[in-house]
C-alpha atoms as a PDB file:
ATOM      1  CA  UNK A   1      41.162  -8.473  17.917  1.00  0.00           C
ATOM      2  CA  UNK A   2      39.054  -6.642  20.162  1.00  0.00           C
ATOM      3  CA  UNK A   3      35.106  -7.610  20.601  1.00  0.00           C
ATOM      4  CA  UNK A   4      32.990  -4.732  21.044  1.00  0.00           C
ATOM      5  CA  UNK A   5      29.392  -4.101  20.909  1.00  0.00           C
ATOM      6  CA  UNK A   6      28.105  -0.908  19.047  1.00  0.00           C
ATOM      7  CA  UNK A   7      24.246   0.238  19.294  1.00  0.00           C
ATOM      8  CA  UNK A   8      22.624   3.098  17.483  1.00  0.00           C
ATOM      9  CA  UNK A   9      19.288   4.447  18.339  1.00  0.00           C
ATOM     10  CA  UNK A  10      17.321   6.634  15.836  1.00  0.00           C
ATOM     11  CA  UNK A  11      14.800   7.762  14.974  1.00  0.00           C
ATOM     12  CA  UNK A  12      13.204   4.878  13.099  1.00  0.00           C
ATOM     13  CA  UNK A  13      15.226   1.923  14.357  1.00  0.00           C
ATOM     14  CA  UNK A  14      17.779   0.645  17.031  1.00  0.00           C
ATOM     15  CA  UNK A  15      20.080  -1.614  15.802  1.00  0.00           C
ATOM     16  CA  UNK A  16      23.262  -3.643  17.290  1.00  0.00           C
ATOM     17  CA  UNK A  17      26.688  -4.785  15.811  1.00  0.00           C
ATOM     18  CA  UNK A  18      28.920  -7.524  18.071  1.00  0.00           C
ATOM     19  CA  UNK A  19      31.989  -7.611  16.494  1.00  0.00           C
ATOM     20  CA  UNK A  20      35.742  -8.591  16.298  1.00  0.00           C
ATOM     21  CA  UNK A  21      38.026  -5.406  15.502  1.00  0.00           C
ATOM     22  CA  UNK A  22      41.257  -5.363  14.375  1.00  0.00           C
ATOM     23  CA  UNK A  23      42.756  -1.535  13.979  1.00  0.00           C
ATOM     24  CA  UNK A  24      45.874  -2.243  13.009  1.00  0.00           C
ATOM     25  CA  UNK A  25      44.702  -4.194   9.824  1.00  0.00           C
ATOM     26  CA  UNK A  26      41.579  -2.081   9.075  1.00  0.00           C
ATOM     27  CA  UNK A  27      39.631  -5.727   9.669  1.00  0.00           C
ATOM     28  CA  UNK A  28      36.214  -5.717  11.057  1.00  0.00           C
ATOM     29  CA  UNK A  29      34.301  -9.589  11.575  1.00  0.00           C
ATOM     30  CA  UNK A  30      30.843  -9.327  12.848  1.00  0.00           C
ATOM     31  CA  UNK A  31      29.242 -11.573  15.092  1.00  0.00           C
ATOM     32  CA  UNK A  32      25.838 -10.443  15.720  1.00  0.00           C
ATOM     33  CA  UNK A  33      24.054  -7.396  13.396  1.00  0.00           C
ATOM     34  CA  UNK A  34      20.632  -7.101  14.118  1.00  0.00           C
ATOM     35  CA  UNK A  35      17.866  -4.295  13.606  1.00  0.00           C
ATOM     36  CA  UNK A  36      14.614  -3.379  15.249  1.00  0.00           C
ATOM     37  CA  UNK A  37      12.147  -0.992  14.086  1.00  0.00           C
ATOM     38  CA  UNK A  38      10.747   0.780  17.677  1.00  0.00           C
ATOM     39  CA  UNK A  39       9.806   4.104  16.146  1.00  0.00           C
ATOM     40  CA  UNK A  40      11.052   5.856  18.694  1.00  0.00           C
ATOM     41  CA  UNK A  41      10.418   9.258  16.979  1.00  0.00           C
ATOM     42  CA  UNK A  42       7.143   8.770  16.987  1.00  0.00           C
ATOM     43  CA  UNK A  43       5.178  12.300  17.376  1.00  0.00           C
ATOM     44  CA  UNK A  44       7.998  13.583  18.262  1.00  0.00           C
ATOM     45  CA  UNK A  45       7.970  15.898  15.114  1.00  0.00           C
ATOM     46  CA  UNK A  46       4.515  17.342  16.533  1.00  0.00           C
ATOM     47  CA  UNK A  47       4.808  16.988  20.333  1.00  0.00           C
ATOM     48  CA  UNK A  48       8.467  17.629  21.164  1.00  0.00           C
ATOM     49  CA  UNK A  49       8.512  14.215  23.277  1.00  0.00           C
ATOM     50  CA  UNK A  50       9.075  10.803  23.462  1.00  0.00           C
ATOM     51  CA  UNK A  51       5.869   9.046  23.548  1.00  0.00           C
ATOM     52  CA  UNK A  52       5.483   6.191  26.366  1.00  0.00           C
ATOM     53  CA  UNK A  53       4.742   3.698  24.014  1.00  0.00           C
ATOM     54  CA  UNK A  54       7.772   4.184  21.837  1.00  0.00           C
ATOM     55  CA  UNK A  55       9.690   4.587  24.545  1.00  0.00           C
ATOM     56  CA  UNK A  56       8.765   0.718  25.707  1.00  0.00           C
ATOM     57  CA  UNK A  57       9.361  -0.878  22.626  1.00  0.00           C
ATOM     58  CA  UNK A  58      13.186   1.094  22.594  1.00  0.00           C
ATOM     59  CA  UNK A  59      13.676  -0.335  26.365  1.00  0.00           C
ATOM     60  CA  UNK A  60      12.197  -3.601  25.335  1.00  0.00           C
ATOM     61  CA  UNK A  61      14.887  -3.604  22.379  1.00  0.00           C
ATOM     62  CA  UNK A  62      17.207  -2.867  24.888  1.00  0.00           C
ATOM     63  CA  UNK A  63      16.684  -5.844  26.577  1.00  0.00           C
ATOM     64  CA  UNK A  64      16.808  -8.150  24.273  1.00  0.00           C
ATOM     65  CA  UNK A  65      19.936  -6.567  22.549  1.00  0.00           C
ATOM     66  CA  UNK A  66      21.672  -6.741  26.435  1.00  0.00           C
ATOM     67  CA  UNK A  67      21.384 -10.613  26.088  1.00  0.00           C
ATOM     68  CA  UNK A  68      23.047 -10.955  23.035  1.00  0.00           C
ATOM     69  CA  UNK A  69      26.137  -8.762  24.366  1.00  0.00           C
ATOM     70  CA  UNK A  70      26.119 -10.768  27.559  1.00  0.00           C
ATOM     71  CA  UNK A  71      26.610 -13.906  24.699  1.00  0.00           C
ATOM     72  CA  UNK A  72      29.224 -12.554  23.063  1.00  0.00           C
ATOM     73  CA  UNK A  73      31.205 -11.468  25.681  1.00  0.00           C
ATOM     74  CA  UNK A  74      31.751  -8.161  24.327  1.00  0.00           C
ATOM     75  CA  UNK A  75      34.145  -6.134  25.704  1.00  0.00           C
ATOM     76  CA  UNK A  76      32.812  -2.955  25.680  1.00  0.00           C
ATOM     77  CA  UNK A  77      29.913  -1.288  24.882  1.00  0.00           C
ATOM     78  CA  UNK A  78      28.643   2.286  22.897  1.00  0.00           C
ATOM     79  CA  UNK A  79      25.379   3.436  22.125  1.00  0.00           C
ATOM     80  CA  UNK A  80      25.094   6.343  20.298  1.00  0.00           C
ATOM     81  CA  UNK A  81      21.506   7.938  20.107  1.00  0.00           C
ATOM     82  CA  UNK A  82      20.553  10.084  17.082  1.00  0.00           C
ATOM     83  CA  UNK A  83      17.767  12.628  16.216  1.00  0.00           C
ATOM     84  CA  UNK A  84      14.759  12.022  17.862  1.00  0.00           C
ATOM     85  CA  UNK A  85      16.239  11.626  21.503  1.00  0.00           C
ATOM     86  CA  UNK A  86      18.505  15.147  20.542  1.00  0.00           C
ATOM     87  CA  UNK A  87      14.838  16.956  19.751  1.00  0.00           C
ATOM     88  CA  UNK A  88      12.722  15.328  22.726  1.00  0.00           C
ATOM     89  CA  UNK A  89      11.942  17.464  25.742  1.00  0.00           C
ATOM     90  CA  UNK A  90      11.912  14.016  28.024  1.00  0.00           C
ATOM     91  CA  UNK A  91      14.777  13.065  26.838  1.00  0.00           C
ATOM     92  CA  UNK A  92      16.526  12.113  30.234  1.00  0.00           C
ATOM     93  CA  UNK A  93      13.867   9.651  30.830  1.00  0.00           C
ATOM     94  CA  UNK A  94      15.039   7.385  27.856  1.00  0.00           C
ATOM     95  CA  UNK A  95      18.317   8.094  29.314  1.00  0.00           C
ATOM     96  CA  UNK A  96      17.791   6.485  32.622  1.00  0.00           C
ATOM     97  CA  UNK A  97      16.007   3.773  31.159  1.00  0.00           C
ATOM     98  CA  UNK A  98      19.010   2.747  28.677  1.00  0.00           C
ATOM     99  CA  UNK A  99      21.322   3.244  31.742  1.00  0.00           C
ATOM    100  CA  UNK A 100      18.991   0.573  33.510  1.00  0.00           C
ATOM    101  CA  UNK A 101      19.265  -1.723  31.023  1.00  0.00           C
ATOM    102  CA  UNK A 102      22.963  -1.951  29.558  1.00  0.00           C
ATOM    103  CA  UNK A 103      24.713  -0.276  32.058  1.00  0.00           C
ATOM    104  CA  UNK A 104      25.932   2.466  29.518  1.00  0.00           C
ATOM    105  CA  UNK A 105      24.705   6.168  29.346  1.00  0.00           C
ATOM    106  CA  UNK A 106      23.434   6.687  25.574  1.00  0.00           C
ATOM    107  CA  UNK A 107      25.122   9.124  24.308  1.00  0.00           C
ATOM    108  CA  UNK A 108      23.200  11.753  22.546  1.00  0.00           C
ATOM    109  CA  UNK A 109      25.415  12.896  20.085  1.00  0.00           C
ATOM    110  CA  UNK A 110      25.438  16.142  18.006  1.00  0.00           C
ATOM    111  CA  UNK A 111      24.510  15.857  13.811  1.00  0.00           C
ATOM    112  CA  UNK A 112      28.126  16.303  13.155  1.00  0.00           C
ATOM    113  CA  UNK A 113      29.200  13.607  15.190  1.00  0.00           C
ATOM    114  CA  UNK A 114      26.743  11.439  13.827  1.00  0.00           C
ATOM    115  CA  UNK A 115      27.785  12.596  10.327  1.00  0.00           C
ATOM    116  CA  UNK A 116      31.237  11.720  11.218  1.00  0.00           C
ATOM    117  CA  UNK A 117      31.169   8.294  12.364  1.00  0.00           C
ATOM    118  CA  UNK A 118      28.610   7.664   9.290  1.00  0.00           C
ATOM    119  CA  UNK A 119      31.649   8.458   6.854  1.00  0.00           C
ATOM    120  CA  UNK A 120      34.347   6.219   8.923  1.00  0.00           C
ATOM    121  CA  UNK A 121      31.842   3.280   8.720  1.00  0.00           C
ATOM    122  CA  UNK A 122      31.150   3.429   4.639  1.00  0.00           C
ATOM    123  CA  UNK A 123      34.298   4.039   3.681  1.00  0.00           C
ATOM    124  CA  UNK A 124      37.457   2.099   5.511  1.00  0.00           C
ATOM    125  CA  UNK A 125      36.937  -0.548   3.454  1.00  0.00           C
ATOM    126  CA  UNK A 126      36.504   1.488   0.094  1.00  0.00           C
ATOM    127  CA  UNK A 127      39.751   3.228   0.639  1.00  0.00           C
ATOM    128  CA  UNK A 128      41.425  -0.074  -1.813  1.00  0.00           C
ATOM    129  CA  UNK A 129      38.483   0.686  -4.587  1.00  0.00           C
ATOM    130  CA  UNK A 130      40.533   2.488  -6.861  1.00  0.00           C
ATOM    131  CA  UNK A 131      37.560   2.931  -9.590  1.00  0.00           C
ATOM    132  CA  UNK A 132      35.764   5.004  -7.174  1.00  0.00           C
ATOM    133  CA  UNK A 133      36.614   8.311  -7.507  1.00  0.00           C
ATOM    134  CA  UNK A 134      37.073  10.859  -4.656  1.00  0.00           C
ATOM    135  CA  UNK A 135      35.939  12.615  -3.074  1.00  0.00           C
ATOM    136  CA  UNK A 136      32.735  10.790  -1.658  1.00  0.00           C
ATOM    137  CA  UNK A 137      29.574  12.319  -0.481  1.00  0.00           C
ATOM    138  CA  UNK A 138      28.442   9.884   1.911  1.00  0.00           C
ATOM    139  CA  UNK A 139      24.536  10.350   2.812  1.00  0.00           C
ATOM    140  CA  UNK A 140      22.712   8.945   5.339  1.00  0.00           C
ATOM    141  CA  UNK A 141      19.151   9.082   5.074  1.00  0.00           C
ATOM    142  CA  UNK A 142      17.621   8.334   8.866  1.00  0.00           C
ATOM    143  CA  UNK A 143      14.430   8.571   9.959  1.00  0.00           C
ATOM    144  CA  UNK A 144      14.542  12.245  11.725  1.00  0.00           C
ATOM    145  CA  UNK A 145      17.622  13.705   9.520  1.00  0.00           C
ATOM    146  CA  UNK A 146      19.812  12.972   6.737  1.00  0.00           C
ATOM    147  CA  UNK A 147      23.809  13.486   6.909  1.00  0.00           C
ATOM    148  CA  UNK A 148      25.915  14.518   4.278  1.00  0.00           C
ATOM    149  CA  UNK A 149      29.379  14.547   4.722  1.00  0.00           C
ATOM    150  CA  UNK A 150      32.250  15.058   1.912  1.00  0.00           C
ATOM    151  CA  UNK A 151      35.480  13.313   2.372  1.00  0.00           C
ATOM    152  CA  UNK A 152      38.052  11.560   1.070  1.00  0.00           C
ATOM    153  CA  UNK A 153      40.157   9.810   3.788  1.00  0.00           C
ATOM    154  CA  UNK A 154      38.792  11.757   6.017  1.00  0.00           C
ATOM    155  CA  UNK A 155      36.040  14.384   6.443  1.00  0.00           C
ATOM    156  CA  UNK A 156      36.476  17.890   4.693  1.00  0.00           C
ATOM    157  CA  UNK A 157      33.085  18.894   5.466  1.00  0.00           C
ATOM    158  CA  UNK A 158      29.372  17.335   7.017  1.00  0.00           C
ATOM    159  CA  UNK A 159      26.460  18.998   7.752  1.00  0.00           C
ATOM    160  CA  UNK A 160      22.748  17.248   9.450  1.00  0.00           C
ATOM    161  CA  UNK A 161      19.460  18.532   8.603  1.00  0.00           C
ATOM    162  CA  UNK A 162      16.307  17.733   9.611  1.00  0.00           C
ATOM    163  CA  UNK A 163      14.683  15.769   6.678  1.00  0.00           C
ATOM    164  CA  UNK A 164      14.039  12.331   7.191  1.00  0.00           C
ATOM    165  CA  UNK A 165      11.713   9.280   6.169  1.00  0.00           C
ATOM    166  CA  UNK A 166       9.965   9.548   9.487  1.00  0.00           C
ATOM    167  CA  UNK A 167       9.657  13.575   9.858  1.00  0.00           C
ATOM    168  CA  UNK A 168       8.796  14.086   5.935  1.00  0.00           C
ATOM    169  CA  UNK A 169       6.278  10.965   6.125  1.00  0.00           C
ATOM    170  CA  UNK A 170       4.691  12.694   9.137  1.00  0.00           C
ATOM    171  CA  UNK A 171       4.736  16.472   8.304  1.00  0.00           C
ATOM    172  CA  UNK A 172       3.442  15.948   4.838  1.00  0.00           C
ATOM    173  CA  UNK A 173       1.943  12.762   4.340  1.00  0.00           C
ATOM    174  CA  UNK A 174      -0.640  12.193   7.293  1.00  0.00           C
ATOM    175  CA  UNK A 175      -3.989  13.341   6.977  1.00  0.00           C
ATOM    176  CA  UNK A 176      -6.659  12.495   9.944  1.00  0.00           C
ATOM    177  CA  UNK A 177      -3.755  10.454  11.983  1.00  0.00           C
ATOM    178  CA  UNK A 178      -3.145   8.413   9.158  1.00  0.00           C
ATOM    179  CA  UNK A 179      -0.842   8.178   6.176  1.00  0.00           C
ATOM    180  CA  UNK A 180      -2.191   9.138   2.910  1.00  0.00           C
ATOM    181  CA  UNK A 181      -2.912   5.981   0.581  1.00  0.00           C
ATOM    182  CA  UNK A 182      -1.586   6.822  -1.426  1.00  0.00           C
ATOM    183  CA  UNK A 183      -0.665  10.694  -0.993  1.00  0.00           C
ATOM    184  CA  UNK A 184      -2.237  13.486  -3.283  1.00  0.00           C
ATOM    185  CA  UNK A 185       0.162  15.415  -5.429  1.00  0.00           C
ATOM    186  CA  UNK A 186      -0.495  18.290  -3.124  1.00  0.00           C
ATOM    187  CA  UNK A 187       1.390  16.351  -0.622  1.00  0.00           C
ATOM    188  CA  UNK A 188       4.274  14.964  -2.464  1.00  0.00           C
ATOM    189  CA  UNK A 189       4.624  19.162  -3.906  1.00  0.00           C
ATOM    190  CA  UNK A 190       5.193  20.042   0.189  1.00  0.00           C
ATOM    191  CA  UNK A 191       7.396  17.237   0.650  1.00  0.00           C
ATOM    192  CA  UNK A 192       9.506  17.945  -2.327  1.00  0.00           C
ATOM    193  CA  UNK A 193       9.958  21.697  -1.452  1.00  0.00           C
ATOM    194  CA  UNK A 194      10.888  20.828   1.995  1.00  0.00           C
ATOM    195  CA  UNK A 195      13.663  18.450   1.180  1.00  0.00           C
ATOM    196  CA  UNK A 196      14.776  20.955  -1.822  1.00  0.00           C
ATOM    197  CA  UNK A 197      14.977  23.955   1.348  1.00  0.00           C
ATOM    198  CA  UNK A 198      17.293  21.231   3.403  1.00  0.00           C
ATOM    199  CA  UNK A 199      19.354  20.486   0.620  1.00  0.00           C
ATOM    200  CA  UNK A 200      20.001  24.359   0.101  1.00  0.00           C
ATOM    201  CA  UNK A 201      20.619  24.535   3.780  1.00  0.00           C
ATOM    202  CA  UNK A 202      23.148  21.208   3.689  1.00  0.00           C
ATOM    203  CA  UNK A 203      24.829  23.325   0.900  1.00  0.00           C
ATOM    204  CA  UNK A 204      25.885  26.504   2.834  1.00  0.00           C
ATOM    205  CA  UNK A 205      28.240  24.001   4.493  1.00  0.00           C
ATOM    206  CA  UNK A 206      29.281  21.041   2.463  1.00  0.00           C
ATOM    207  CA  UNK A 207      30.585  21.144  -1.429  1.00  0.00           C
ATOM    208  CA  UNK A 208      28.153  18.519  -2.248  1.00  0.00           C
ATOM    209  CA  UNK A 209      28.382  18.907  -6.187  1.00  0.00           C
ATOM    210  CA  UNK A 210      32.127  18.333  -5.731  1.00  0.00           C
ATOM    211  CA  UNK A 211      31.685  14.711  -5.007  1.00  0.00           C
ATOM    212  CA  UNK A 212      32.731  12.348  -7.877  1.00  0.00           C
ATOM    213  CA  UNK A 213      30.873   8.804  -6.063  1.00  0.00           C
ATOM    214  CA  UNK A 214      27.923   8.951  -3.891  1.00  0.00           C
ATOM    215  CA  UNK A 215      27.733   6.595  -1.231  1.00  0.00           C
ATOM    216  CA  UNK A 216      24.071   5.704   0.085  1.00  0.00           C
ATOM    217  CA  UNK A 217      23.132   4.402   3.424  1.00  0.00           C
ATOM    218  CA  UNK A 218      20.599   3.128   6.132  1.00  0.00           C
ATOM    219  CA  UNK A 219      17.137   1.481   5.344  1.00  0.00           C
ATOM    220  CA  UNK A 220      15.462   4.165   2.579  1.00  0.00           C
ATOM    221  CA  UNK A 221      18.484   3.548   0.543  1.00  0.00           C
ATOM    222  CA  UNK A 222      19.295  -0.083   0.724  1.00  0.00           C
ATOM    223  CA  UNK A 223      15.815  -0.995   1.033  1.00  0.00           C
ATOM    224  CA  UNK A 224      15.397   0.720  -2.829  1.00  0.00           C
ATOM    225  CA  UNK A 225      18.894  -0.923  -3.748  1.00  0.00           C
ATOM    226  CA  UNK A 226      16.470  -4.434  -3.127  1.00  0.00           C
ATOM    227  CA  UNK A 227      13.310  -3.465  -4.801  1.00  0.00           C
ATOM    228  CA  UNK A 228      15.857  -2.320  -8.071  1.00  0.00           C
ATOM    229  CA  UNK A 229      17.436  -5.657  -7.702  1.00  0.00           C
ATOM    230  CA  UNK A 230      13.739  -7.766  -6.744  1.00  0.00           C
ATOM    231  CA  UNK A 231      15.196  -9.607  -4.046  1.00  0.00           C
ATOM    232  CA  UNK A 232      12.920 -12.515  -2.978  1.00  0.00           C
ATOM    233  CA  UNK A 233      13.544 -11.461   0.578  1.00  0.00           C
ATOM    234  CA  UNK A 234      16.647  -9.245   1.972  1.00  0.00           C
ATOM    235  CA  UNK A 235      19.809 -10.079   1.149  1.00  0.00           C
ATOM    236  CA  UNK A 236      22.406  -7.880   2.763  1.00  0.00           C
ATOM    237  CA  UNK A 237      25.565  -9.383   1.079  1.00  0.00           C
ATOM    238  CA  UNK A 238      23.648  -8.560  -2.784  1.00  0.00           C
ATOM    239  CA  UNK A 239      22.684  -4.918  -1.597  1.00  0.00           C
ATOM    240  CA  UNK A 240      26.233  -4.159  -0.021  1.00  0.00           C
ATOM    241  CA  UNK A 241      27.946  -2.414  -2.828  1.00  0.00           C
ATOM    242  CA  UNK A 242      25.560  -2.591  -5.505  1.00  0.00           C
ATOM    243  CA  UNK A 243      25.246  -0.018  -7.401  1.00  0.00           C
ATOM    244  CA  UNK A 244      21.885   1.673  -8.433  1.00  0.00           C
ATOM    245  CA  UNK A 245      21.194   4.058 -11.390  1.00  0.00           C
ATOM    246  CA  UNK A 246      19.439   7.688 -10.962  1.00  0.00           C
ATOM    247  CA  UNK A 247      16.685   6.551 -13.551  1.00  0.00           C
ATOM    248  CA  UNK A 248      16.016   3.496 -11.869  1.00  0.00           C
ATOM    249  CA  UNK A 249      15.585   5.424  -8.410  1.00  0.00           C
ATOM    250  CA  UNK A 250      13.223   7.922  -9.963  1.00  0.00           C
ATOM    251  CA  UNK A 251      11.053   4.891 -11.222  1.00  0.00           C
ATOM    252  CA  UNK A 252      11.230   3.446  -7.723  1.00  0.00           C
ATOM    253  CA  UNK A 253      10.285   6.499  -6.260  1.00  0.00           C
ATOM    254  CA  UNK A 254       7.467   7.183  -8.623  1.00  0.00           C
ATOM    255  CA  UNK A 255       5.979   4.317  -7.681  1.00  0.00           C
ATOM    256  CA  UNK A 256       5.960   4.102  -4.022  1.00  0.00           C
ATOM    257  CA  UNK A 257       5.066   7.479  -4.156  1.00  0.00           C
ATOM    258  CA  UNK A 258       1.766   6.472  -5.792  1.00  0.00           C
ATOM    259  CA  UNK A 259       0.967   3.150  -4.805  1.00  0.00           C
ATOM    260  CA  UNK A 260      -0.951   2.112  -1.767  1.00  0.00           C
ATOM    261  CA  UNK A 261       0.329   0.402   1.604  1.00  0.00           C
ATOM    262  CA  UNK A 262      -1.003  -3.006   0.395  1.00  0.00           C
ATOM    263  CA  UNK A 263       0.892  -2.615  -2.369  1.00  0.00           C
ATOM    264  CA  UNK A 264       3.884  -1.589  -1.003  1.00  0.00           C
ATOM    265  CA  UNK A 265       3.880  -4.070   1.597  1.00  0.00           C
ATOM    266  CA  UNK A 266       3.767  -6.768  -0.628  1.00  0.00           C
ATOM    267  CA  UNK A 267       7.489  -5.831  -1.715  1.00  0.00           C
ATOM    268  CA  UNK A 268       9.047  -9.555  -0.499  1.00  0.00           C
ATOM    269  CA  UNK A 269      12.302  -7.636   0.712  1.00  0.00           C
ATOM    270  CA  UNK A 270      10.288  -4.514   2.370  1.00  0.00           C
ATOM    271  CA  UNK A 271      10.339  -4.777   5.719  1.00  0.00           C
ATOM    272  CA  UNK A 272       6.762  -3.728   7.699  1.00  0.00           C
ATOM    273  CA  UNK A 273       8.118  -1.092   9.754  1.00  0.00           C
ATOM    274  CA  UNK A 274       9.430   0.724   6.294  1.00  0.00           C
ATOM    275  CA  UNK A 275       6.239   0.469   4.447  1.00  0.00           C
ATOM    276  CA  UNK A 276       4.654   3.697   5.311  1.00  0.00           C
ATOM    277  CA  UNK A 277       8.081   5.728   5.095  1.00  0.00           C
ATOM    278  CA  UNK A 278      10.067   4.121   2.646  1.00  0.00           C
ATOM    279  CA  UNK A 279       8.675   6.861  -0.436  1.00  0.00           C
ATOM    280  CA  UNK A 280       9.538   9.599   1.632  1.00  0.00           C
ATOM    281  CA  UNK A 281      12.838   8.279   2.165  1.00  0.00           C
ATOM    282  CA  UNK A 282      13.011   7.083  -1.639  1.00  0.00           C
ATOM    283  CA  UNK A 283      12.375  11.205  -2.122  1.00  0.00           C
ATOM    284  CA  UNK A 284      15.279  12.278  -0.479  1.00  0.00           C
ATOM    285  CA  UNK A 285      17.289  10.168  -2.262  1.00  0.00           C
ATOM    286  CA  UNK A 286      16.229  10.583  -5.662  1.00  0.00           C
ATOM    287  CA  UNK A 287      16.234  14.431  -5.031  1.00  0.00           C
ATOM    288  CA  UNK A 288      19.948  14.345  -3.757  1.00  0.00           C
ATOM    289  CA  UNK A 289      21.055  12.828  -6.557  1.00  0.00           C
ATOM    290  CA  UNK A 290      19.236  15.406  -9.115  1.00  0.00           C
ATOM    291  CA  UNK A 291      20.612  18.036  -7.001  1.00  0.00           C
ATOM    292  CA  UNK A 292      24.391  16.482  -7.507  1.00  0.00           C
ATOM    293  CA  UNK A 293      23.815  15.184 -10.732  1.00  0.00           C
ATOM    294  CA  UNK A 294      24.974  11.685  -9.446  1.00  0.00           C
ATOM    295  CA  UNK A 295      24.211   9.024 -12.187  1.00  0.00           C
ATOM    296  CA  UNK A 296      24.267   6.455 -10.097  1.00  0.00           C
ATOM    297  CA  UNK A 297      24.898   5.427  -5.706  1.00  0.00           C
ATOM    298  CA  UNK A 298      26.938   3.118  -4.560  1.00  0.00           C
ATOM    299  CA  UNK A 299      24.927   1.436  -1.727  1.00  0.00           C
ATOM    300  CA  UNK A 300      26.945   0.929   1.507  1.00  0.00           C
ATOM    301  CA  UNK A 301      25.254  -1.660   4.177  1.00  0.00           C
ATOM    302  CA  UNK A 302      28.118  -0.241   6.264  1.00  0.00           C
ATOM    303  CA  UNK A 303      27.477   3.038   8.308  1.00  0.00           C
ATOM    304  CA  UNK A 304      26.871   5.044  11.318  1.00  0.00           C
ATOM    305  CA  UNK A 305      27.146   1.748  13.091  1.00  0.00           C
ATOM    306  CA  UNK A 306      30.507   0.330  11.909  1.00  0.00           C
ATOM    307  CA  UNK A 307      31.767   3.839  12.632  1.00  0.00           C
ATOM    308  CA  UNK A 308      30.257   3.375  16.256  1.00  0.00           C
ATOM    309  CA  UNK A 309      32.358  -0.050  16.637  1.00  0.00           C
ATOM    310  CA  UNK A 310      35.630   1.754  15.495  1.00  0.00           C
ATOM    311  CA  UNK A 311      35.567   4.228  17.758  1.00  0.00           C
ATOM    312  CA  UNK A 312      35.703   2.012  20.355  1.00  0.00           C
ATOM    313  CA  UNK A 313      38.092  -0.438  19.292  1.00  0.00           C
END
């Protein structure tokens, strides 16, 4: 076994995975899994930088996350950062800061890469799952961008574009620095075209009605896979693999689409940093899986970040 420490910075979140890896067995144990919503993409949509204050609460993440690696005694260390820190003009700034911190350059990877180590992490351990048929369209739906990528056991084709719960939630749904409560139907029309032109785009490169399972994951996804289920609170180990149906996801979506933020919030298993974001992630999924035909998803709480640990094992 070898211990490594994984971090992924997005757009939304930054979130950490200590664990035991064994590649000759396909085995992966975690120790420590833990998620923080910073925002760091923030404005970034509108201004084309990293604001100060989002950059603190990343760096005070950081921190905190550096402890718990010290802990562990983790051998070595990745962080991978995602879309907002590829967009941001100031980008070298988080850079240093990170560097300061862990002692690790982030690595600002490409959409590709990203999509690539998204596909590793969902599906090692559904390789044995017989009654899943290939090939899998994994989709990860982040807070700047969503990746598809179509594989079996390994990629054939993945493609990033730049819808996500964040970006969609603050191109189409804010109105006088705040988000819509809820949003008029004018809104949700914009939204809904704009995901339909990225989907067209993700198309041009990746067979995505060739799939035969869709595989979901990150928060928009297994956050609706708890809401289906009404979870008390979140329970990772009931939304890893569940399985939820197309018509169930378009009466999730409905909903948070039209309800308000109290409402929302009141969701036991939603966490706070999702509640403003969540429908416009909800939209992207429901309108992938119209566009595929996909009855149901298969709901993966493994992802970009497993696929971070493996590459350094």
């Amino acid at each position: 076994m070898t211990r490594v420490a994984a971090i992924d910075c997005g757009t939304n979140s930054i979130r950490l995975l200590v664990a035991d890896c064994d590649p000759a067995t396909g085995e992966l144990v975690d120790l420590d899994r833990r998620m923080t919503i910073v925002r760091l993409g923030q404005g970034v949509d509108r201004t084309g930088r990293l604001a100060p204050e989002a950059l603190e609460r990343t760096f005070a993440a950081c921190r905190e996350y550096a402890e718990v690696i010290k802990e562990h005694g983790a051998e070595r260390l990745r962080f991978v950062a995602t879309s907002a820190s590829r967009d941001a003009k100031n980008r070298d700034e988080f850079v240093r800061g990170v560097k300061d911190i862990l002692g690790v350059e982030p690595e600002v990877i490409s959409g590709d890469q990203e999509a690539e180590f998204s596909f590793t992490g969902a599906t090692r351990e559904l390789s044995g799952h017989e009654h899943l048929p290939r090939p899998f369209l994994v989709v990860d739906i982040g807070g700047g961008s969503t990746e598809f990528v179509v594989g079996e056991e390994h990629v054939h084709a993945a493609r990033s574009v730049d819808v996500g719960c964040v970006r969609m939630t603050e191109r189409h749904l804010v109105s006088g620095g705040a988000v819509t409560d809820p949003p008029t139907e004018e809104q949700i029309a914009a939204m809904r075209a704009d995901i339909e032109a990225a989907l067209d785009l993700a198309e041009q490169t990746v067979p995505l009605r060739e799939a035969r399972t869709l595989v979901g994951l990150a928060g928009s996804v297994t956050t609706v896979s708890a809401i289906a289920q009404e979870l008390p609170e979140y329970d990772s180990a009931r939304i890893h693999h569940s399985r939820i149906s197309r018509e169930k996801v378009r009466e999730i979506t409905e909903w948070l689409l039209h309800s308000t933020h109290a409402e929302r919030a009141a969701v036991p298993s939603m966490h706070p940093g999702r509640v403003d974001v969540i429908a416009a992630g909800s939209l992207v999924l429901l309108s992938i899986m119209d566009r595929i035909g996909a009855e149901e998803v298969v709901v993966s709480e493994h992802d970009i970040l497993d696929g971070i640990a493996w590459s350094v094992a």
